[in-house]
Protein backbone atom coordinates (compact mmCIF):
# COMPACT_ATOMS: atom_id res chain seq x y z
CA UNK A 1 47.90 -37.44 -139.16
CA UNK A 2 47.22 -37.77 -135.24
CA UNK A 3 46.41 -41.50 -135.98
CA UNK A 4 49.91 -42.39 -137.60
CA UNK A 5 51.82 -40.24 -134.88
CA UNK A 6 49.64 -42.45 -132.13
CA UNK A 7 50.51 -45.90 -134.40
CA UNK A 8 54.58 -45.21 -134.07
CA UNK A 9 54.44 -43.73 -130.88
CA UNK A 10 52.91 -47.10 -129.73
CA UNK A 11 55.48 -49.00 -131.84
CA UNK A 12 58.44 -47.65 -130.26
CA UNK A 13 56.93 -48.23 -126.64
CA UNK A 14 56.59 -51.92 -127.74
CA UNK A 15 60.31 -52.06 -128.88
CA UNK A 16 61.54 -50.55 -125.43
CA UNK A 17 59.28 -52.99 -123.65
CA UNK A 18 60.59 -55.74 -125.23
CA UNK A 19 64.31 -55.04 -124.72
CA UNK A 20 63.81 -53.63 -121.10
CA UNK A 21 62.98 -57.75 -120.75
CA UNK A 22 65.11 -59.40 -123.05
CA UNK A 23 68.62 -57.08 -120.70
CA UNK A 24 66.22 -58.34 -117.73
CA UNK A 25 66.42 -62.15 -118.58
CA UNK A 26 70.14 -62.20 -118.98
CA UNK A 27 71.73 -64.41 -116.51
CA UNK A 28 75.30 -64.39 -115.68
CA UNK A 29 76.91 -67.26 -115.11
CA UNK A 30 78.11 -67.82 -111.45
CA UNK A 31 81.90 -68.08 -110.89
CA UNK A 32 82.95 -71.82 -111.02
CA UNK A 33 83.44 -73.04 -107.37
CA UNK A 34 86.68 -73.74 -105.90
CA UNK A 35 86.74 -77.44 -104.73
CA UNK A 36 89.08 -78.38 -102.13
CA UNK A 37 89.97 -82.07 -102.55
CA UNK A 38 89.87 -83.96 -98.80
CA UNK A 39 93.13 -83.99 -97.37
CA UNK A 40 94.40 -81.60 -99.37
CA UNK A 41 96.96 -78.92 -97.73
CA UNK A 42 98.21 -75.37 -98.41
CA UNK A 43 101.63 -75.40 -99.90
CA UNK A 44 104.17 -75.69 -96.57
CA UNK A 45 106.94 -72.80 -96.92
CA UNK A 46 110.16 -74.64 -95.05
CA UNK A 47 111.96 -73.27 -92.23
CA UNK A 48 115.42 -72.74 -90.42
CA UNK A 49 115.62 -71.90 -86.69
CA UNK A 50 117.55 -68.76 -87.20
CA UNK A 51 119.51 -66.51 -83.88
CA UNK A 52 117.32 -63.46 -83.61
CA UNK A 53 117.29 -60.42 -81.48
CA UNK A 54 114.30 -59.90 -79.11
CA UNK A 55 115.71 -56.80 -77.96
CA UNK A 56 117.52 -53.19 -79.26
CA UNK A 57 121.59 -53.65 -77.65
CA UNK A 58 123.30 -50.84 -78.24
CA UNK A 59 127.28 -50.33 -79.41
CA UNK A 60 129.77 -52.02 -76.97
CA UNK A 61 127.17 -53.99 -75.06
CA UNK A 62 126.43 -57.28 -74.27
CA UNK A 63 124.05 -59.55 -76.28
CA UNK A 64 122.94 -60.97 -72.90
CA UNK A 65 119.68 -62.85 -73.07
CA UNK A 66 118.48 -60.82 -75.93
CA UNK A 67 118.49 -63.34 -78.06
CA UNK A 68 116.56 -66.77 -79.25
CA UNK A 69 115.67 -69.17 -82.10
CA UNK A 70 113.01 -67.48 -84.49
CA UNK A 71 111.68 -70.43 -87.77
CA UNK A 72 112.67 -68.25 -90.46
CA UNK A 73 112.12 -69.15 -94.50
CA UNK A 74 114.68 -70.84 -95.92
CA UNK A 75 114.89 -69.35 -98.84
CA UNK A 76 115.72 -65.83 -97.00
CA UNK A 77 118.38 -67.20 -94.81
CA UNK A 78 121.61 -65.66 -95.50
CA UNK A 79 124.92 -67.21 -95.14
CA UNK A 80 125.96 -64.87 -92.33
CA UNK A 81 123.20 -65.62 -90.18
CA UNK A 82 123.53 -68.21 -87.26
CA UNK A 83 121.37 -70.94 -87.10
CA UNK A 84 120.40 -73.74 -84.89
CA UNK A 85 121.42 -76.63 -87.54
CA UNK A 86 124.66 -75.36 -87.59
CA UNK A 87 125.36 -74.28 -83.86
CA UNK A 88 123.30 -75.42 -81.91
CA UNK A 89 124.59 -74.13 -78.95
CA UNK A 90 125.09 -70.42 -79.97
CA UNK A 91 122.59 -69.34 -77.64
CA UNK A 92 124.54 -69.91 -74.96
CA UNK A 93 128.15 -68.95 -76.46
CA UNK A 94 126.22 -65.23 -77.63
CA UNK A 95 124.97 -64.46 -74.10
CA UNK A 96 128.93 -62.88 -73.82
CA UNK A 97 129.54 -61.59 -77.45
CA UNK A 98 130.14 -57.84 -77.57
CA UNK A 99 128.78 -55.44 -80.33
CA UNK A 100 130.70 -53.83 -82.75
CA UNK A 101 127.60 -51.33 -83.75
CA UNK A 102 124.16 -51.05 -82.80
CA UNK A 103 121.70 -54.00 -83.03
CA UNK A 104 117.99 -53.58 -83.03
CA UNK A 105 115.07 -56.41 -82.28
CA UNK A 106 113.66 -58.70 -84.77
CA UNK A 107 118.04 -58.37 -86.59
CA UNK A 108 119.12 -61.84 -86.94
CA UNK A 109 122.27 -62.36 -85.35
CA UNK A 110 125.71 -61.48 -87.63
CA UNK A 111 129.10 -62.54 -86.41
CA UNK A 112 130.52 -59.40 -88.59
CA UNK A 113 128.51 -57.37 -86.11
CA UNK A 114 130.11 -58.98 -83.07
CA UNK A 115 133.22 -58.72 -81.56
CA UNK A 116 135.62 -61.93 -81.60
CA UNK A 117 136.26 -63.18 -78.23
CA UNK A 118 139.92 -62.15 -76.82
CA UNK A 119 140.06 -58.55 -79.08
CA UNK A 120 139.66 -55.12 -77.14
CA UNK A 121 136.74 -53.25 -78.31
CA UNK A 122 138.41 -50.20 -79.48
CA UNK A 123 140.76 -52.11 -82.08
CA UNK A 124 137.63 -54.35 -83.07
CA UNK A 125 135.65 -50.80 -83.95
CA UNK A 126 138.94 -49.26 -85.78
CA UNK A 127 138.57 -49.40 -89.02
CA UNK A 128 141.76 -50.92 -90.89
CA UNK A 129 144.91 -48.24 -91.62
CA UNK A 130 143.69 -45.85 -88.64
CA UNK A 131 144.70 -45.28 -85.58
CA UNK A 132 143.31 -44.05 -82.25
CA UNK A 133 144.89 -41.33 -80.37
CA UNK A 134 143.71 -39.95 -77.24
CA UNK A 135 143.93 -35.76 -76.93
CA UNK A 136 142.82 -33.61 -73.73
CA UNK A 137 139.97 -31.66 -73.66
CA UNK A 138 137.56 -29.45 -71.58
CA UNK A 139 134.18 -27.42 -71.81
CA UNK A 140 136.06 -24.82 -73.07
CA UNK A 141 137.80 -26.42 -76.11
CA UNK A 142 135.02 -28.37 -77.15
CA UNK A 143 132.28 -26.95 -78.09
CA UNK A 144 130.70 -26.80 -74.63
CA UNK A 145 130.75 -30.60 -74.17
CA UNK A 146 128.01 -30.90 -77.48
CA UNK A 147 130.95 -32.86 -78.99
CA UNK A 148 129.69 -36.92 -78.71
CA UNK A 149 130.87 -40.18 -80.25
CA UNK A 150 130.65 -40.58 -83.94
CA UNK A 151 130.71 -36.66 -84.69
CA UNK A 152 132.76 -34.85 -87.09
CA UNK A 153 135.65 -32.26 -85.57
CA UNK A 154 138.25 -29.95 -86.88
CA UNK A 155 141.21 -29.69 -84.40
CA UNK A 156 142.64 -26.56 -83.81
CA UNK A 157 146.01 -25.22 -82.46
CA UNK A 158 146.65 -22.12 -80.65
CA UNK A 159 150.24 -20.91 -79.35
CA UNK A 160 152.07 -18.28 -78.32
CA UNK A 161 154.05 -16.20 -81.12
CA UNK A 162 156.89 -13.83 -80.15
CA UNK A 163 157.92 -12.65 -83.98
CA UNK A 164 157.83 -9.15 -84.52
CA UNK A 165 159.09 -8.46 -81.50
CA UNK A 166 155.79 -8.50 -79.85
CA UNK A 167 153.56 -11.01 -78.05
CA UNK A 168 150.50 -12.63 -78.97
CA UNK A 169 148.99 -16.28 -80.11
CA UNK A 170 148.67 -17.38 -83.64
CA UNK A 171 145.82 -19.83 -84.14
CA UNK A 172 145.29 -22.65 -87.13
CA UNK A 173 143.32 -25.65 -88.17
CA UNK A 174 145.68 -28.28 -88.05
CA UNK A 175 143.50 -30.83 -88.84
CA UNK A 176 140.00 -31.35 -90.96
CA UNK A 177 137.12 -33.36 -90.46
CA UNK A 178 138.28 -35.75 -88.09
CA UNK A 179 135.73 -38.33 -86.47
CA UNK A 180 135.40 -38.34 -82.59
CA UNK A 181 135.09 -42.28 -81.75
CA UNK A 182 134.84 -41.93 -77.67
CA UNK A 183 134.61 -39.05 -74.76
CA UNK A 184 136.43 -40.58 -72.03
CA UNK A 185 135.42 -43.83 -71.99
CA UNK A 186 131.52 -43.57 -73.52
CA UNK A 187 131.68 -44.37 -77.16
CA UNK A 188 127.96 -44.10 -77.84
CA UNK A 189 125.61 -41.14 -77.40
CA UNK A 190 124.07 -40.88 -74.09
CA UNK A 191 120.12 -41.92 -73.17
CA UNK A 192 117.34 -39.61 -74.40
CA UNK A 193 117.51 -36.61 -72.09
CA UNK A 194 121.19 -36.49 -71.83
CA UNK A 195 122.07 -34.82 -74.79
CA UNK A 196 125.59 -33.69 -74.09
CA UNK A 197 128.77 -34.61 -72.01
CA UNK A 198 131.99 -32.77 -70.47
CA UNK A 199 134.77 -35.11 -70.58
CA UNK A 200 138.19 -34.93 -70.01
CA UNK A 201 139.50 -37.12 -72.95
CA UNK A 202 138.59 -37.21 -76.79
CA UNK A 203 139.83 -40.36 -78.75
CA UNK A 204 140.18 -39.15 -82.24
CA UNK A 205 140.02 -41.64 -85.46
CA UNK A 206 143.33 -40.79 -87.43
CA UNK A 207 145.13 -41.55 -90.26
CA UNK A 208 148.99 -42.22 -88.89
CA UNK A 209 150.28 -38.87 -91.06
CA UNK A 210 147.42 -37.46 -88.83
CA UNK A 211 148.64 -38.90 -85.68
CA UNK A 212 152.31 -37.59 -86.15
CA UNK A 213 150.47 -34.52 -86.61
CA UNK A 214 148.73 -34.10 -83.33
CA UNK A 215 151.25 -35.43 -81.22
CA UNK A 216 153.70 -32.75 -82.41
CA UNK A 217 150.75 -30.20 -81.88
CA UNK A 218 150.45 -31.31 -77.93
CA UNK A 219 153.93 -30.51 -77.67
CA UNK A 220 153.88 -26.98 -79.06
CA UNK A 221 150.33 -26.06 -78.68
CA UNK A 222 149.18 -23.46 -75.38
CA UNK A 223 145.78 -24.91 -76.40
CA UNK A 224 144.46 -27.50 -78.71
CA UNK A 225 140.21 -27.19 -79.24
CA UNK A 226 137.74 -29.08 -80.86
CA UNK A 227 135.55 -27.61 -83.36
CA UNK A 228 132.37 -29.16 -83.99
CA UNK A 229 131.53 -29.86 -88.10
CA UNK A 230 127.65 -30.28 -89.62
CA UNK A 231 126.61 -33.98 -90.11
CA UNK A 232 126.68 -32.76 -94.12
CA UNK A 233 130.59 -32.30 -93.82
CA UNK A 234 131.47 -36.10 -93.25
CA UNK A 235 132.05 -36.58 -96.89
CA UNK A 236 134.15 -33.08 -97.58
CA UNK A 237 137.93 -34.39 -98.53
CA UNK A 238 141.03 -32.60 -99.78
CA UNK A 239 141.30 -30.01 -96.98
CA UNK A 240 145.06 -28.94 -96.08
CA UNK A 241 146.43 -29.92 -92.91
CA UNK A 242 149.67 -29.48 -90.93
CA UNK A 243 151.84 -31.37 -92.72
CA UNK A 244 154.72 -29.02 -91.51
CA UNK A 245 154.64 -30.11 -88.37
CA UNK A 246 156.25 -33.78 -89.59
CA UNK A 247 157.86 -32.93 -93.08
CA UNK A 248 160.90 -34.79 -91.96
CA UNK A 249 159.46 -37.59 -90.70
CA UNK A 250 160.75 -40.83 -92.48
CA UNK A 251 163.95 -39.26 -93.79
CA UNK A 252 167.31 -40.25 -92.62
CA UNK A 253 170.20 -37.91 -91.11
CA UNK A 254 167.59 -35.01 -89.83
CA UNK A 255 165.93 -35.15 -86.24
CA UNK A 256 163.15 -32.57 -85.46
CA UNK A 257 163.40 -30.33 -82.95
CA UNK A 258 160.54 -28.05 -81.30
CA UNK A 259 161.93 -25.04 -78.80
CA UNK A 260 159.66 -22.79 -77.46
CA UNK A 261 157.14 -23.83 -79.49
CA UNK A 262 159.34 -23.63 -82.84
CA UNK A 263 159.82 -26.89 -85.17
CA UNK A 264 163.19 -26.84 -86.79
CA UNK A 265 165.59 -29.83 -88.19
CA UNK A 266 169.38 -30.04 -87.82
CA UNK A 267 171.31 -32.77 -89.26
CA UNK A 268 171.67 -36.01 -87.01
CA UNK A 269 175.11 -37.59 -85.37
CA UNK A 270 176.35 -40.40 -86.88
């Protein structure tokens, strides 16, 4: 019995032996080699000289010498961008050019980011249907000069009320969500480290029911203030506003009157 156990012990060492060299002897084949034929050149991916930005230009600035001809792929050039084929001079003519919004380095050059030559910069910025309208302010009546360019506002009235018999002020939102485009004349935020600004002047972005609206208000008002809205506001729509103040604007044989700080109609001469 020992004897057979030795006789298959031996067999099965054999069979391991012999496939331990058989997996050993296995060659893999090498990868086939890549041969490069002489003279033979990578594909060439063509090119258009396009007018790029070598430097960040903030709103309302100059373009200056921020800008020069970069090869760009012509497959990626878009039909807004300015290139050398087509204007070959535009270096020169951009130096001038005025921007409409911020532009940032390595931004090809857009003409719809640029303000035409001969346009002011506030009607270039305006967006179609608005208009601007310029209301006084101070520390005190906005939001202790926190209030910059491009933020959100609700505008509201406070004057004098002598019903009742009595005296006192009555105070109401006259208008929602409004967007602040300058502070005197800065229409941008300030640097880093100047975080807020006291100015004497807000220009407002307004529909033209809107700017009936405030102008009315500066008449009657004792004191018009600014009140700062969250960023997550901008979209909010459908608030009420002082429509009072102009319901008989646009309709014949009325005139509106404000008196001691009182809006009333009477009938008009003919």
């Amino acid at each position: 019995m020992a004897a057979s156990r030795l006789i298959i012990l031996g067999v099965a060492i054999a069979a391991a032996g012999g496939a331990g060299y058989v997996a050993k002897n296995i060659v893999t084949p090498p990868p086939a080699k890549v041969v490069v034929q002489p003279g033979e050149q990578a594909p060439v991916v063509k090119t258009v000289d396009v007018a790029v930005l070598t430097g960040d230009v903030p709103i309302g600035a100059p373009l200056g010498n921020n800008v020069q001809w970069v090869a760009w792929p012509t497959d990626t050039v878009n039909q807004n961008f300015i290139t050398r084929d087509s204007e070959p001079d535009a270096l020169a003519k951009l130096k001038g050019s005025v921007t409409r919004m911020p532009m940032y380095n390595g931004e090809p050059v857009r003409r719809i980011k640029l303000i035409d030559e001969g346009q002011s910069f506030m009607s270039s910025i305006l967006p179609s249907g608005r208009r601007a309208v310029a209301t006084s302010i101070a520390a005190d009546t906005s939001a202790g000069g926190f209030i910059l360019p491009n933020d959100s506002v609700d505008v509201i009235m406070t004057r004098r009320s002598e019903s009742a018999g009595g005296s006192g002020f009555t105070t109401e939102t006259i208008l929602h969500n409004i967007r602040v485009l300058a502070i005197d004349q800065t229409i941008q935020e300030d640097e880093e480290g100047k975080k807020t600004r006291i100015g004497q002047t807000a220009t407002l972005e307004l529909t033209p029911q809107q700017a009936e609206i405030i102008t009315v208000a500066q008449q009657m008002a004792d004191r018009l203030t600014l009140a700062l809205r969250s960023v997550k506001d901008t979209q909010e729509t459908g608030q009420e506003e002082a429509d009072y103040l102009v319901s008989g604007a646009g309709r014949r044989g009325t005139v509106r009157l404000i008196k001691s700080g009182e809006v009333s109609e009477v009938g008009a001469r003919k």
